[in-house]
Protein backbone atom coordinates (compact mmCIF):
# COMPACT_ATOMS: atom_id res chain seq x y z
CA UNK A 1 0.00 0.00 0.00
CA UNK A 2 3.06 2.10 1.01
CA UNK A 3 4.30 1.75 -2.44
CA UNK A 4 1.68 2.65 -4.46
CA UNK A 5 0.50 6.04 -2.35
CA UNK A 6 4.23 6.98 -2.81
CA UNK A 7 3.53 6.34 -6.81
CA UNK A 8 0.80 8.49 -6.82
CA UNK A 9 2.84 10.85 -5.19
CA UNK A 10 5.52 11.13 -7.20
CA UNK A 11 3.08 10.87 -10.36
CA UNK A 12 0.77 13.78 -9.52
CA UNK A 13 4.34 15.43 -8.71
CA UNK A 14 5.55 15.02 -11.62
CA UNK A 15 2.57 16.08 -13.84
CA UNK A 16 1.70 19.44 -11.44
CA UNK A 17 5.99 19.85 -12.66
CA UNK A 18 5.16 19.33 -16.56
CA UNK A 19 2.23 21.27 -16.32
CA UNK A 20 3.83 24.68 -14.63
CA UNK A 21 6.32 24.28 -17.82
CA UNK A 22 5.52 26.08 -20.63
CA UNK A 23 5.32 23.26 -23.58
CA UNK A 24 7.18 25.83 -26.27
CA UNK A 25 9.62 28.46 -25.18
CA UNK A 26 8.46 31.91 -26.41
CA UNK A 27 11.01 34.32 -27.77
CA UNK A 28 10.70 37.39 -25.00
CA UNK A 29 12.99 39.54 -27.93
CA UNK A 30 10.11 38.74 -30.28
CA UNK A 31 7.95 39.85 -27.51
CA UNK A 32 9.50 43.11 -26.61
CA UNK A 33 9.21 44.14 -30.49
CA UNK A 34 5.77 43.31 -30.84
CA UNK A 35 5.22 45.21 -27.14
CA UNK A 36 5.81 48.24 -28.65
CA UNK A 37 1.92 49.79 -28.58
CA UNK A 38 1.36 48.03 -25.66
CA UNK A 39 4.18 50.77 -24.19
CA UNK A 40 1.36 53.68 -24.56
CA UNK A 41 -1.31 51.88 -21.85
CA UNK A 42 1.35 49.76 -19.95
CA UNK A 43 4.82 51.53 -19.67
CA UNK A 44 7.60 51.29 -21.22
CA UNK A 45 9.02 48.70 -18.57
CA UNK A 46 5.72 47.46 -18.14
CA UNK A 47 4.67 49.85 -15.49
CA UNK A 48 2.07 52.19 -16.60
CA UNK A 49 1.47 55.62 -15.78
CA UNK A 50 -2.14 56.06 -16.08
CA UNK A 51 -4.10 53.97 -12.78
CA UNK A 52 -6.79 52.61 -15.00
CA UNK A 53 -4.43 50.36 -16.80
CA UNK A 54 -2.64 47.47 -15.19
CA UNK A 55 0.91 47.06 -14.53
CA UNK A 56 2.40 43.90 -16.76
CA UNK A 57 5.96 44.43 -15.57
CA UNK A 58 6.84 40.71 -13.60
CA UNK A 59 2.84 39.45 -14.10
CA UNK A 60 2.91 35.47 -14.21
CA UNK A 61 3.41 34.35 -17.98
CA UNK A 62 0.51 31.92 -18.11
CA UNK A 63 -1.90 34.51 -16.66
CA UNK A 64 -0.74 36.83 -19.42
CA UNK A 65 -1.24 34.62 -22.44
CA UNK A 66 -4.93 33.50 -20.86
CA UNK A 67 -6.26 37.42 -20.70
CA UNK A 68 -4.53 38.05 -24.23
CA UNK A 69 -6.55 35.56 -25.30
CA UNK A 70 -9.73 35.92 -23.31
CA UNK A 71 -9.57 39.69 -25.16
CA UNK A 72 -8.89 38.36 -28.40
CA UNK A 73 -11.51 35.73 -28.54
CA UNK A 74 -14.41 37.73 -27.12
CA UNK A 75 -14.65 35.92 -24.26
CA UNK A 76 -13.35 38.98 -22.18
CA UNK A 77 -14.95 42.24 -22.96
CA UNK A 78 -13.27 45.28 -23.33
CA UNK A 79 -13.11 48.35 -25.53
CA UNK A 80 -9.92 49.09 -25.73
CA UNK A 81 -8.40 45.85 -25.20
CA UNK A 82 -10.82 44.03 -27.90
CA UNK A 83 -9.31 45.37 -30.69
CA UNK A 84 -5.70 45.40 -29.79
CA UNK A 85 -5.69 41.35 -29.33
CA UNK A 86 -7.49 41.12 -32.41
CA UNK A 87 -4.37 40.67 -34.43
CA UNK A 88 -2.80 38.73 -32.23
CA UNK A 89 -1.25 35.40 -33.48
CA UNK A 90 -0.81 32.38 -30.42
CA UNK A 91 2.60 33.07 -30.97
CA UNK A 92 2.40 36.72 -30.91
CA UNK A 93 0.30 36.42 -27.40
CA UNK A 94 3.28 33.96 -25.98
CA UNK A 95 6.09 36.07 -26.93
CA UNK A 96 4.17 39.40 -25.41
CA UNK A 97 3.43 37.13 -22.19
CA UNK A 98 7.00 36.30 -21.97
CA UNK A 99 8.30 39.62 -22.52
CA UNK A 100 6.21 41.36 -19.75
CA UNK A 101 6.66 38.31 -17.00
CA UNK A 102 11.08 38.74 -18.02
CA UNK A 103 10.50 42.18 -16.42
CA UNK A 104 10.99 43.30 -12.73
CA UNK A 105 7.94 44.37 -11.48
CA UNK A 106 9.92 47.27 -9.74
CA UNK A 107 10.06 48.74 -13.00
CA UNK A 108 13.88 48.70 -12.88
């Protein structure tokens, strides 16, 4: 019985480890280029100026690509947003998350 709980274990331990992995690596360069209108709303570094907008500078990569998406789907609503994601590629959305989670949320 011992051996099997410590199977499961190490199994669900394993997969939680695959699944916090991103499955392709995004290029955060490619990112950064592509970032540039983003720089109006969000900062430069990621830290924006204006308290209505978020701050993206050190935001969780994952949680990035989901509301990119969510806003270029339709399934998130949002004026502004809406029509910024539109043009977004999958790729184009990982590279952006990337970019903006490689920053320090300090803004340094």
């Amino acid at each position: 019985m011992k051996k099997i709980k410590n199977g499961v274990l190490i199994t669900v331990l394993a997969t939680c480890g695959l699944l916090s992995q991103p499955i392709l690596a995004a290029d955060v360069a490619a990112g950064k280029s592509k970032s540039v209108t983003c720089a109006a709303c969000h900062g430069n570094k990621g830290i924006s100026m204006i308290p209505m907008y978020p701050n993206l500078a050190g935001q969780k990569e994952q949680y990035l690509v989901l509301q990119m998406k969510a806003f270029r789907d339709g399934d998130r609503k949002n004026m502004v947003m809406a029509p910024m994601a539109a043009g977004l590629s999958d790729s184009d959305i990982a590279n952006i998350s990337a970019y903006y989670a490689s920053l320090d949320p300090a803004g340094k």
